[in-house]
N, C-alpha and C. Protein backbone atom coordinates (compact mmCIF):
# COMPACT_ATOMS: atom_id res chain seq x y z
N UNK A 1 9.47 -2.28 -42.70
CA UNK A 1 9.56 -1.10 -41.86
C UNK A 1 8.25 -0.32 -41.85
N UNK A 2 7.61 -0.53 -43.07
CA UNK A 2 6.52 0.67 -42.99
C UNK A 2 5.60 -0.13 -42.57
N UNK A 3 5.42 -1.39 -42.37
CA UNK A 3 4.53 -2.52 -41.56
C UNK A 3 4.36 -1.85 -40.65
N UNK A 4 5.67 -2.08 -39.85
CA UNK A 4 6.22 -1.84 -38.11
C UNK A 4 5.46 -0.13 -37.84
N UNK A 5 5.59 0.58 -38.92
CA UNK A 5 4.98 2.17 -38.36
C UNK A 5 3.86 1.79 -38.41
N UNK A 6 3.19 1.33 -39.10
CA UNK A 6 1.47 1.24 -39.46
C UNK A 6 0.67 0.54 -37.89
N UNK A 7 1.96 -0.56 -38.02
CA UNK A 7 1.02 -1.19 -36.49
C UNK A 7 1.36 -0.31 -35.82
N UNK A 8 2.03 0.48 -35.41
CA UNK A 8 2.63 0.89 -34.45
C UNK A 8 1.50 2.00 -33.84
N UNK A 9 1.36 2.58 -35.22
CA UNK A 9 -0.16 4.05 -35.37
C UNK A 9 -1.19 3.18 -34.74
N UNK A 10 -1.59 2.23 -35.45
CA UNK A 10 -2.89 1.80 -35.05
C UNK A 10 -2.89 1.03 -33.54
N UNK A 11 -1.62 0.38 -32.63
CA UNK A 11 -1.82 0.18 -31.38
C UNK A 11 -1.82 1.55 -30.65
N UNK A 12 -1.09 2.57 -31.24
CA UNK A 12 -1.32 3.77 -30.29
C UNK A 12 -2.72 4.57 -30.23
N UNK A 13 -3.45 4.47 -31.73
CA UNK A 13 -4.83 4.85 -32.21
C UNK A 13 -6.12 4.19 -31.08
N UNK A 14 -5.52 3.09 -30.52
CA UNK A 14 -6.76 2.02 -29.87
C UNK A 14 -6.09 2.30 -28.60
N UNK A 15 -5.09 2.00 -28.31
CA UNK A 15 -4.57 3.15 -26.67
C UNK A 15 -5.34 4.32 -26.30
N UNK A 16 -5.87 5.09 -27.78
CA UNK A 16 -6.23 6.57 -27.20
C UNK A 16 -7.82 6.29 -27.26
N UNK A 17 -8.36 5.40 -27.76
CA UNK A 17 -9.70 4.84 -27.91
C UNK A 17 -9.81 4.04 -25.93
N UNK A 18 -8.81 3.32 -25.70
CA UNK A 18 -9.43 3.06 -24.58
C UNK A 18 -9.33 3.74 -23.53
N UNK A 19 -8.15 5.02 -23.91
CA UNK A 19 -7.95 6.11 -22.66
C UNK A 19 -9.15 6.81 -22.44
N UNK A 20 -9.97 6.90 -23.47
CA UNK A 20 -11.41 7.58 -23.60
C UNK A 20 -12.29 7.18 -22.47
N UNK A 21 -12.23 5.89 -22.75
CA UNK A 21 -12.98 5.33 -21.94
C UNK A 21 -13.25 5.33 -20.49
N UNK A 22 -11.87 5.93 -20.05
CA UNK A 22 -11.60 6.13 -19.00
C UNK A 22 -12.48 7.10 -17.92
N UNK A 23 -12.98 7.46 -16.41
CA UNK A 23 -13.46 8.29 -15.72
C UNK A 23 -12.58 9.01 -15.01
N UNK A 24 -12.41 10.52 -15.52
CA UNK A 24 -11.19 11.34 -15.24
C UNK A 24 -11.70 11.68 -13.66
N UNK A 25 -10.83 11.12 -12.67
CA UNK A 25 -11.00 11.23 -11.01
C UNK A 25 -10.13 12.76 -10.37
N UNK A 26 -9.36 12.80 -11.50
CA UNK A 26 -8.56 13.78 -10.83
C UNK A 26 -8.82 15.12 -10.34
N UNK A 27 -9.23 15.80 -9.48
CA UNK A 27 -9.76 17.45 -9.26
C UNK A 27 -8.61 18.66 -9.66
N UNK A 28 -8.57 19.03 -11.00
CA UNK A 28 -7.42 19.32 -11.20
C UNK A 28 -7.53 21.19 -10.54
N UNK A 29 -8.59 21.34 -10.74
CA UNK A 29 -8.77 23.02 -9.74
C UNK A 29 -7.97 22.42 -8.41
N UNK A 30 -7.59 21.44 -8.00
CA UNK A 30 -6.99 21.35 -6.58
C UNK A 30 -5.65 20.92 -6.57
N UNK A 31 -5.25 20.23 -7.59
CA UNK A 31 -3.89 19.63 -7.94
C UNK A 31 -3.47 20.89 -8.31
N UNK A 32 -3.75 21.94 -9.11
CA UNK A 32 -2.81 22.99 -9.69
C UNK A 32 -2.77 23.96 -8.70
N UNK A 33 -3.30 23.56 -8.23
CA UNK A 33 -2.91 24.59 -6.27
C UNK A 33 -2.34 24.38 -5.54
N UNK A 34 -1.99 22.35 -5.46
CA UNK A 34 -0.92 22.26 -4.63
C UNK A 34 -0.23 22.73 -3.27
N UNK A 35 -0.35 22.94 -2.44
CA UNK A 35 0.68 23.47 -1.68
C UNK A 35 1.10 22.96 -0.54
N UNK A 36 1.60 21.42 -0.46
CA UNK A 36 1.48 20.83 1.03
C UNK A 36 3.54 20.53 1.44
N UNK A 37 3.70 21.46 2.32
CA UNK A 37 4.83 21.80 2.76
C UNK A 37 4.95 21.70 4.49
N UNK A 38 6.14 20.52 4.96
CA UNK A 38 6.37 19.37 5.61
C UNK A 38 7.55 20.59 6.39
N UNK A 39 7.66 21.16 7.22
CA UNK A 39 8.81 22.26 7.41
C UNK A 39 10.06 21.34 7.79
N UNK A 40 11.29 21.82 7.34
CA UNK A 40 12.53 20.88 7.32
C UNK A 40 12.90 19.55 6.66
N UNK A 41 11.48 19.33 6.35
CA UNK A 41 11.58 18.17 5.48
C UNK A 41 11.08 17.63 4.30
N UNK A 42 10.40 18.71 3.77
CA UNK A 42 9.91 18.44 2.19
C UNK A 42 8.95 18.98 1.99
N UNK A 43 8.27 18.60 0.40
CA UNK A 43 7.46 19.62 -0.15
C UNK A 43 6.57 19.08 -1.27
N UNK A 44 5.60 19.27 -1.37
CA UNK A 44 4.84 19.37 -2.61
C UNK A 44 3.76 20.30 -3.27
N UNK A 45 4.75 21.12 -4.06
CA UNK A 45 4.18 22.72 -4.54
C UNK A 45 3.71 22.66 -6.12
N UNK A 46 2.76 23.04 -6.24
CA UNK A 46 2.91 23.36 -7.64
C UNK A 46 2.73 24.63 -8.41
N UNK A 47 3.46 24.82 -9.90
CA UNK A 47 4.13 26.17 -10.17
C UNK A 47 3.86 26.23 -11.69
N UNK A 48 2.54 27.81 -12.03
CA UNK A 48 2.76 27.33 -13.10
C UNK A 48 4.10 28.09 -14.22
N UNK A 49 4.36 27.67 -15.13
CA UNK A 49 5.03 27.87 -16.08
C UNK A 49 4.58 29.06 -17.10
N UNK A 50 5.47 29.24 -17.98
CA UNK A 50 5.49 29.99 -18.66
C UNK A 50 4.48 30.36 -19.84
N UNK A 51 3.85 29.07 -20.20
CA UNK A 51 3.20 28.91 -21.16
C UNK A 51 1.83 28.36 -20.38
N UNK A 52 2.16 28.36 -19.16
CA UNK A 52 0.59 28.48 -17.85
C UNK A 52 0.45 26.98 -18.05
N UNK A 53 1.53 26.24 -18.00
CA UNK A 53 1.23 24.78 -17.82
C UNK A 53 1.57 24.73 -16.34
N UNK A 54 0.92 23.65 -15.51
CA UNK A 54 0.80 23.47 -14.36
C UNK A 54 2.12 22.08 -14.10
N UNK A 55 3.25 22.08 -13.38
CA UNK A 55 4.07 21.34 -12.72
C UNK A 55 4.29 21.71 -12.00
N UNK A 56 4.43 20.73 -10.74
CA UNK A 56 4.10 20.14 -9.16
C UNK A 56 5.60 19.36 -9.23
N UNK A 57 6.34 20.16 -8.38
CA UNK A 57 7.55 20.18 -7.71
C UNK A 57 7.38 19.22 -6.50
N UNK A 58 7.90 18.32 -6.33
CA UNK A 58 8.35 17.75 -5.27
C UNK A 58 9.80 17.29 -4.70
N UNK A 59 9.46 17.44 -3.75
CA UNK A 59 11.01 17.32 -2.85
C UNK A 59 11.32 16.59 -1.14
N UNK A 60 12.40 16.18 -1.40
CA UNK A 60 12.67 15.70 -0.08
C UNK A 60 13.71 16.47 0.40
N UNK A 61 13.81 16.96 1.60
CA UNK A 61 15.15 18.21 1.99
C UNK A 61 16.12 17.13 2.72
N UNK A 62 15.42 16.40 3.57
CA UNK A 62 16.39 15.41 4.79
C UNK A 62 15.83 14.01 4.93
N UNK A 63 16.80 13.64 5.29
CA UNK A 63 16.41 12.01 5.44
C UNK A 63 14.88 11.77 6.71
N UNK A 64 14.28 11.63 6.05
CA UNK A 64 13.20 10.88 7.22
C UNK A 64 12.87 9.74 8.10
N UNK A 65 12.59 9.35 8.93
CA UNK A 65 12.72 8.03 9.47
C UNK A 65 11.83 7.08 8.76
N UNK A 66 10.67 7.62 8.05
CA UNK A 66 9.82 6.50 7.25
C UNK A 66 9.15 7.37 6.30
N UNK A 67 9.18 6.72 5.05
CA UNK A 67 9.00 7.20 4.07
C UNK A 67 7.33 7.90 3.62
N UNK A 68 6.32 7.30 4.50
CA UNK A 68 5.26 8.10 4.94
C UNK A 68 5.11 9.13 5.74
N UNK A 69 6.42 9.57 6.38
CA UNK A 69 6.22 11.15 6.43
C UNK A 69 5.82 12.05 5.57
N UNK A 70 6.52 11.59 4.50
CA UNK A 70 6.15 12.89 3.58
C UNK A 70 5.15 11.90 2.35
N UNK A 71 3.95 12.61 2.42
CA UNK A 71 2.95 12.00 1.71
C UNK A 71 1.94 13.06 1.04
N UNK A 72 1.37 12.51 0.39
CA UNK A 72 0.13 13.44 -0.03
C UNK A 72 -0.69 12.55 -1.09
N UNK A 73 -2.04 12.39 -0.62
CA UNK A 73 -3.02 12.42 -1.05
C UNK A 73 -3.73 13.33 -2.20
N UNK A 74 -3.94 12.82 -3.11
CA UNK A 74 -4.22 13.61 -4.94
C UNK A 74 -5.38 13.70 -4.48
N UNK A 75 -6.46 15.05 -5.11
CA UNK A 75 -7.36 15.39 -4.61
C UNK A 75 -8.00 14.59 -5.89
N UNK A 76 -9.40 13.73 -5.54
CA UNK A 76 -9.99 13.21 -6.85
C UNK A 76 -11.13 13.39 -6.34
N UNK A 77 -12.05 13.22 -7.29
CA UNK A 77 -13.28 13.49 -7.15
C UNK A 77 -14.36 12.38 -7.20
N UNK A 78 -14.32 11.58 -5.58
CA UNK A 78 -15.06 10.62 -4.87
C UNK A 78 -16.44 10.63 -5.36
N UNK A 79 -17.47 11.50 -5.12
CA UNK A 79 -18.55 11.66 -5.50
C UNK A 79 -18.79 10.99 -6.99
N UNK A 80 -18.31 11.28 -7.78
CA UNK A 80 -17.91 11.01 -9.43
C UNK A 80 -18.02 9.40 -9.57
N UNK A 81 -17.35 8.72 -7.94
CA UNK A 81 -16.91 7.12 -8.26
C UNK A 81 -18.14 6.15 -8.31
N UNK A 82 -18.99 6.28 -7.31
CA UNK A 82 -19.60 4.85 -6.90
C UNK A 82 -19.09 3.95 -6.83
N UNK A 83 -19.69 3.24 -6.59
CA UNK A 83 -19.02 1.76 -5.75
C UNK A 83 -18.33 1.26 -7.26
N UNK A 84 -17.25 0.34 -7.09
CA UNK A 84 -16.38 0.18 -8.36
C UNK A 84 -16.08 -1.25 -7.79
N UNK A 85 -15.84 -2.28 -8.48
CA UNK A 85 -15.71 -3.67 -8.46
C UNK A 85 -14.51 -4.65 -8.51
N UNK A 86 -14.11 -5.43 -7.85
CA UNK A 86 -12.63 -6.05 -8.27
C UNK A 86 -12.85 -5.88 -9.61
N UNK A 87 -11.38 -5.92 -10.07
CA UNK A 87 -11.24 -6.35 -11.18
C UNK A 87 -11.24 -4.97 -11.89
N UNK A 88 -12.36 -3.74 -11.25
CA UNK A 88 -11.79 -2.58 -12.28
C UNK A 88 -10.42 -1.93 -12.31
N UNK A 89 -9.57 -1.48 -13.44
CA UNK A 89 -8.41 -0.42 -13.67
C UNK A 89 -8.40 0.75 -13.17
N UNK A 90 -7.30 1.20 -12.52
CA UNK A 90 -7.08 2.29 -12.14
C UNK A 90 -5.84 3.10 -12.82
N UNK A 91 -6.18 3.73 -14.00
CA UNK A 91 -4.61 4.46 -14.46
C UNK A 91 -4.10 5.73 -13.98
N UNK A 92 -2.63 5.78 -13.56
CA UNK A 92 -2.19 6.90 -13.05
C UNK A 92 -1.15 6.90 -14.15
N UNK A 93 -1.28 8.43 -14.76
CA UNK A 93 -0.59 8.37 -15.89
C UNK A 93 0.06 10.32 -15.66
N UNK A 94 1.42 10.31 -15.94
CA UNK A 94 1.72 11.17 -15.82
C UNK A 94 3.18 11.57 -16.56
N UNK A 95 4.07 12.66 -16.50
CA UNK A 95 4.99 12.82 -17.02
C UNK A 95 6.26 13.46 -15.82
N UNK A 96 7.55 13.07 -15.56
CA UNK A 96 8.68 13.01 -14.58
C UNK A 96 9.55 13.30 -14.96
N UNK A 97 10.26 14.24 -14.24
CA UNK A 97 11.77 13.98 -14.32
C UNK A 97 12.06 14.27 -12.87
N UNK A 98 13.69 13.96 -12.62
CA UNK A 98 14.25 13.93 -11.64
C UNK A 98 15.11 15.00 -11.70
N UNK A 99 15.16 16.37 -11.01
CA UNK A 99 15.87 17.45 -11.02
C UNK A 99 17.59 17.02 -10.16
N UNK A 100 17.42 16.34 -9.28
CA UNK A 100 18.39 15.98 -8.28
C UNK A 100 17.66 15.21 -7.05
N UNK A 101 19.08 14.24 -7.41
CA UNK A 101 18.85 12.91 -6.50
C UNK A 101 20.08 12.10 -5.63
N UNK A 102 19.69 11.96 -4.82
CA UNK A 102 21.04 11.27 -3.70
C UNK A 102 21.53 10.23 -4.48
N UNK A 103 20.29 9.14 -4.97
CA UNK A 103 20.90 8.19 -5.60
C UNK A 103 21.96 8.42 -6.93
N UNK A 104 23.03 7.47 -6.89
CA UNK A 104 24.27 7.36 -8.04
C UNK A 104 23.59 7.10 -9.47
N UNK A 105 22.26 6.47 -9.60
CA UNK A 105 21.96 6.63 -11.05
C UNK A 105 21.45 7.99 -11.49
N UNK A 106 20.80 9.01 -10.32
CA UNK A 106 19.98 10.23 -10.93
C UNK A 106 18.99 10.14 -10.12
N UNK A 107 17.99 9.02 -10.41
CA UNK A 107 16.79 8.82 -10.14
C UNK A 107 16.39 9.20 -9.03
N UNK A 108 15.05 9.74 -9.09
CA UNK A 108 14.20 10.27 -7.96
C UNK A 108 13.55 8.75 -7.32
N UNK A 109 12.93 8.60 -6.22
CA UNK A 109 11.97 7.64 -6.33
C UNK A 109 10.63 8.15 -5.96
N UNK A 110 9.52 7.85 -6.11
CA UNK A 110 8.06 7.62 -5.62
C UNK A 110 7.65 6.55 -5.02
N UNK A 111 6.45 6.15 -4.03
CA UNK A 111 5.54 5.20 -4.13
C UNK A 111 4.01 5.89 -4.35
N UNK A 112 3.64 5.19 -5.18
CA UNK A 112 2.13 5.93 -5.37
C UNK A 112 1.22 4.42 -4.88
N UNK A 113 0.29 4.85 -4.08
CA UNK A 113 -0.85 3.85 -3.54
C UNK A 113 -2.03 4.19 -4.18
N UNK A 114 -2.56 3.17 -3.94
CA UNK A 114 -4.11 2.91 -4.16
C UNK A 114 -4.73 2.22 -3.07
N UNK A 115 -5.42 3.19 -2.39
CA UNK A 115 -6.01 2.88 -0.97
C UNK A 115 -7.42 2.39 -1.24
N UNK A 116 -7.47 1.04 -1.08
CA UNK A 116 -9.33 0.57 -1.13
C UNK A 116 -9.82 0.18 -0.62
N UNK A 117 -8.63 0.17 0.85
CA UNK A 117 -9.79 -0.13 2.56
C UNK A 117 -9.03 0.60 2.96
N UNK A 118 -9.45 0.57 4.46
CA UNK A 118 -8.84 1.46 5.30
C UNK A 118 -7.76 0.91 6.69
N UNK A 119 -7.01 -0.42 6.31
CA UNK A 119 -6.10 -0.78 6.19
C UNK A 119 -5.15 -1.10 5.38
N UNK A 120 -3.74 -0.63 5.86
CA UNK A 120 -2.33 -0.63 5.08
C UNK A 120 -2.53 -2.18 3.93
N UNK A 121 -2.66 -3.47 4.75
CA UNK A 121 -2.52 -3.86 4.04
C UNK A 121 -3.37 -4.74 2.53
N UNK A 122 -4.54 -3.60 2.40
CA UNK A 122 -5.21 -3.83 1.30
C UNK A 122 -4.80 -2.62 0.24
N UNK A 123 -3.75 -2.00 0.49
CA UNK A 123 -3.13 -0.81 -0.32
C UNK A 123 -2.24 -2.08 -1.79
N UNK A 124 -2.52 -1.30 -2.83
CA UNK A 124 -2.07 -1.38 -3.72
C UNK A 124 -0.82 -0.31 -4.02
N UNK A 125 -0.04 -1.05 -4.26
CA UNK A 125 1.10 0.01 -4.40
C UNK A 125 2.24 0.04 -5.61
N UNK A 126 2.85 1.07 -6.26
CA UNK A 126 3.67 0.35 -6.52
C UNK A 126 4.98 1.72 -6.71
N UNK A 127 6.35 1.17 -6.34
CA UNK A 127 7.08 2.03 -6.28
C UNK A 127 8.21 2.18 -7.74
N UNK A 128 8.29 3.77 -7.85
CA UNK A 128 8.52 3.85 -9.39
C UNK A 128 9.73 4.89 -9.40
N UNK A 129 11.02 4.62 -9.95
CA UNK A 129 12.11 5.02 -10.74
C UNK A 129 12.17 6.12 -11.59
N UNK A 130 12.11 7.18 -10.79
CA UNK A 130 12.36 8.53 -12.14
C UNK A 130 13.14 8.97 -12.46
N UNK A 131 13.56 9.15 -13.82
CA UNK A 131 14.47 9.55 -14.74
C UNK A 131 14.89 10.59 -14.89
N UNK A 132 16.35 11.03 -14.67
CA UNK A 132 16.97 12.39 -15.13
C UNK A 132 16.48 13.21 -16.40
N UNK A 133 15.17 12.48 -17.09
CA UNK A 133 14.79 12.93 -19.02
C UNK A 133 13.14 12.95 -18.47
N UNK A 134 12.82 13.86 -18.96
CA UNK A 134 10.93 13.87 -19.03
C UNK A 134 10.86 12.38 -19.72
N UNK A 135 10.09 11.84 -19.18
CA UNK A 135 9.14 10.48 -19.37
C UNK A 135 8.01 10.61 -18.75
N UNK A 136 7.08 9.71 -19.86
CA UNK A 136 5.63 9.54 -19.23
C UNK A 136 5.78 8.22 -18.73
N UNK A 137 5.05 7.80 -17.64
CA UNK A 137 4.79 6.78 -16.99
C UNK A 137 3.33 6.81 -16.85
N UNK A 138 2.98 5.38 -17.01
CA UNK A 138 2.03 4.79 -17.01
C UNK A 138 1.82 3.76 -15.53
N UNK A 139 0.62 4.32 -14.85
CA UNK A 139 0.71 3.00 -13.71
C UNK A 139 -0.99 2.34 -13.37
N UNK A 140 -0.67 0.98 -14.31
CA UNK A 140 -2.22 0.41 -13.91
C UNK A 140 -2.41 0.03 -12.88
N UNK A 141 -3.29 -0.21 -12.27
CA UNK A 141 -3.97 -0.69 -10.93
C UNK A 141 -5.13 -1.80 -10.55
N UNK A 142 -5.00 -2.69 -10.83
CA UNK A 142 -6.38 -3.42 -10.99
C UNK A 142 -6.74 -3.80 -9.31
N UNK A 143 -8.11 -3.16 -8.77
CA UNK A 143 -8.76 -3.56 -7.63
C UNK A 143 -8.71 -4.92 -7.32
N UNK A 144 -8.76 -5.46 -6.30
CA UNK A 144 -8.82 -6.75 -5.67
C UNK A 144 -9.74 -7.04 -5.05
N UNK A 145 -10.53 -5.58 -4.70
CA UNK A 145 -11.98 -6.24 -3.98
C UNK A 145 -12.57 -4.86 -4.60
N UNK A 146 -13.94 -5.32 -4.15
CA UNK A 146 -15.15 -4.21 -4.40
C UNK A 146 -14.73 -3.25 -3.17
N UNK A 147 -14.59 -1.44 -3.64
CA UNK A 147 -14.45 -0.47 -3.12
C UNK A 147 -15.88 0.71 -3.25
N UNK A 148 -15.92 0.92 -2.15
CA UNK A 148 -16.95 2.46 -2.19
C UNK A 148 -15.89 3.49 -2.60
N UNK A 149 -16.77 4.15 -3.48
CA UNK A 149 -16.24 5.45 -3.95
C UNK A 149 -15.68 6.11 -3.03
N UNK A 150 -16.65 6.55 -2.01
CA UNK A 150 -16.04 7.88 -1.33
C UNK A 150 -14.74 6.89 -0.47
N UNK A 151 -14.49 5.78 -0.52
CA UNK A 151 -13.56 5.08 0.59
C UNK A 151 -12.38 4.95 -0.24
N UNK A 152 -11.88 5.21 -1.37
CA UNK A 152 -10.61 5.58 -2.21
C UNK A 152 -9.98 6.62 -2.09
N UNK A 153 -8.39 5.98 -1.88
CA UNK A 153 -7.88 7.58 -2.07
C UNK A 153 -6.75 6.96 -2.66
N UNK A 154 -5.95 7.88 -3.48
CA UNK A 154 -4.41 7.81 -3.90
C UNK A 154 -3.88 8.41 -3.73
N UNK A 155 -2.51 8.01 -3.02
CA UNK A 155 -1.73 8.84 -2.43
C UNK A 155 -0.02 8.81 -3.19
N UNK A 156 0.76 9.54 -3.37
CA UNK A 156 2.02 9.77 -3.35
C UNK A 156 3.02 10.23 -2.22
N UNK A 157 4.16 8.44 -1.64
CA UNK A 157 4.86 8.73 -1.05
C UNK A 157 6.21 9.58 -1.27
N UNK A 158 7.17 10.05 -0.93
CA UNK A 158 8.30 10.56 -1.32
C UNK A 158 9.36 10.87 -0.18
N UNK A 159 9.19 10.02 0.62
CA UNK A 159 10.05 10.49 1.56
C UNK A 159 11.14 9.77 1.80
N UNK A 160 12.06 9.40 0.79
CA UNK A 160 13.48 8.65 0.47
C UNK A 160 14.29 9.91 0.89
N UNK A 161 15.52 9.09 0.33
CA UNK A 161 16.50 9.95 0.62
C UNK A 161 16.46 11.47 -0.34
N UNK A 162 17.30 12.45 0.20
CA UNK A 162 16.89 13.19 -0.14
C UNK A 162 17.08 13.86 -1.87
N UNK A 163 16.10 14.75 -2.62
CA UNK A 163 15.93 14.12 -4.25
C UNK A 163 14.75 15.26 -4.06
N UNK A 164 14.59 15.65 -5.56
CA UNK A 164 13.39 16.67 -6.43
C UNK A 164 13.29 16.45 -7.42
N UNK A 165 12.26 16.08 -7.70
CA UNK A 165 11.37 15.79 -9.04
C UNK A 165 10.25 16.56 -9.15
N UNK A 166 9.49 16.52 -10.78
CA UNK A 166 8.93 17.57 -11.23
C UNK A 166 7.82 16.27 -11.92
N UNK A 167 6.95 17.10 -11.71
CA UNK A 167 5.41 15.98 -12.36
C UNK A 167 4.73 17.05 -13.38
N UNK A 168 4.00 16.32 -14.18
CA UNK A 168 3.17 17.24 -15.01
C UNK A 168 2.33 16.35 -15.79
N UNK A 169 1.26 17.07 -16.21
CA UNK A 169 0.34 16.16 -17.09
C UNK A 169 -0.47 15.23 -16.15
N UNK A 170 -0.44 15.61 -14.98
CA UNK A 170 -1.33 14.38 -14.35
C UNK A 170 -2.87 14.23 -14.69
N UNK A 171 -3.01 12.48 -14.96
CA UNK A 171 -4.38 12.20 -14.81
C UNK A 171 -4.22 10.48 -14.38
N UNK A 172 -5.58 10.67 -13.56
CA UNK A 172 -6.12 9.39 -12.82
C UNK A 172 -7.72 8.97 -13.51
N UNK A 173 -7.57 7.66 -14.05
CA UNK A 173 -8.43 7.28 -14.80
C UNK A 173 -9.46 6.05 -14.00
N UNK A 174 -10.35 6.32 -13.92
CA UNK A 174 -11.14 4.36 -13.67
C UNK A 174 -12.09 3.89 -14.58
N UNK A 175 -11.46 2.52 -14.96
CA UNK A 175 -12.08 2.33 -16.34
C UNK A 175 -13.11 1.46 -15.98
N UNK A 176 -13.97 1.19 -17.29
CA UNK A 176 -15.37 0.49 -16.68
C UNK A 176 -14.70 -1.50 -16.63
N UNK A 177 -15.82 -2.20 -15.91
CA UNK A 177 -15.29 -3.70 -15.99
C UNK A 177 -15.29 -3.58 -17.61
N UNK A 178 -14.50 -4.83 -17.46
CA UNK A 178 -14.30 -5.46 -19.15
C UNK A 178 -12.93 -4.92 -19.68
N UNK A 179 -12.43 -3.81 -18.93
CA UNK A 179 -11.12 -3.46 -19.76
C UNK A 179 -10.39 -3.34 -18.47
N UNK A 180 -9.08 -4.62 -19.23
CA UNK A 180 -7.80 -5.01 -18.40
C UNK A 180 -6.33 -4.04 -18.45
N UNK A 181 -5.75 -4.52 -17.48
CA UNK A 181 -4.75 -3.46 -17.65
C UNK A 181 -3.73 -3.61 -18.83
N UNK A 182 -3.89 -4.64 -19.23
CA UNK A 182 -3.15 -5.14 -21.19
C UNK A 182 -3.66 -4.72 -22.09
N UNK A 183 -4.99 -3.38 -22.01
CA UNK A 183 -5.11 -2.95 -23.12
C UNK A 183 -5.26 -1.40 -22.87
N UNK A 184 -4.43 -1.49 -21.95
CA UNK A 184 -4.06 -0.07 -21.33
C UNK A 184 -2.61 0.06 -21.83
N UNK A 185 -2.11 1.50 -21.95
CA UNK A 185 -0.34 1.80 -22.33
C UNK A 185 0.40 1.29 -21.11
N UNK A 186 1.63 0.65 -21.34
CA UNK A 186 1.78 -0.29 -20.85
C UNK A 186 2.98 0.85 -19.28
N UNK A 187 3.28 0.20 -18.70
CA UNK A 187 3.58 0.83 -17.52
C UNK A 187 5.15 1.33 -18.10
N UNK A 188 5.80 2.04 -17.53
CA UNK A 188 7.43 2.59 -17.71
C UNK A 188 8.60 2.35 -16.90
């Protein structure tokens, strides 16, 4: 048992060694401002708290005809990127819950993209299950082709049925070549 804790410290110890490594993209002076509101049909606000922590409310009010109605683009900081190479990681790492949801398990849903041309179908995507309980989720991204900086964007879809969830802790990472998404925390 005290094996199992010891490894356990030291894979989480080298998790936080390669999170380091990471290039924080996220503009968070712009994420904690938030305010992109869809009239009749949804929302993405953010509110801070009590203890002046920043969570970003999102919501769907009504059913939409396609789930890219309601979207939004994370403000990151392009300039910061330069050109970045197949093969580099992209971590979107954050913390969820699902306040209320149409669906019978609870769950909210998302799709979060990774845009690295400027057609749909070189989008990286992947769509993710949120939980009635704060959880962190982890979402790697590995490029498929060489991207210009300023030509990236990540976006969060939400326009399912209708559902509110709560985000916090966000950060968007790009790591240098040489580190894969298996020695990154593993996805949720």
């Amino acid at each position: 048992m005290l094996l199992g804790i010891s490894t356990l410290a030291t894979t989480l110890h080298a998790q936080d060694d390669i999170l380091a490594k990471g290039l924080s993209l996220l503009r968070n002076e712009v994420w904690k401002n938030a305010n992109h509101q869809k009239e009749g049909l949804g929302s993405l606000v953010a509110e801070k708290t009590e203890s002046d922590a920043v969570v970003v409310r999102v919501s769907t009010d009504t059913i939409v005809p396609f789930i890219h109605n309601l979207a939004y683009s994370l403000p990151i900081q392009k300039k910061k990127i330069g050109q970045l190479k197949a093969g580099q990681v992209i971590l979107i790492s954050f913390d969820a819950i699902s306040n209320e949801a149409s669906l019978e398990t609870g769950e909210s849903k998302a799709l979060w993209i990774v845009r690295q041309t400027s057609h749909h179908k070189g989008n990286l995507m992947r769509t993710i299950s949120i939980s009635d309980t704060w959880r962190t989720y982890h979402l790697p991204f590995t490029l498929t082709q060489d991207v210009a900086g300023d030509s990236l964007a990540v976006v969060i879809q939400f326009g399912y049925r209708p559902q509110n969830f709560s985000v916090k802790h966000l950060a968007i990472r790009v790591f240098p070549e040489g580190i894969t998404d298996a020695q990154l925390p593993r996805p949720a």
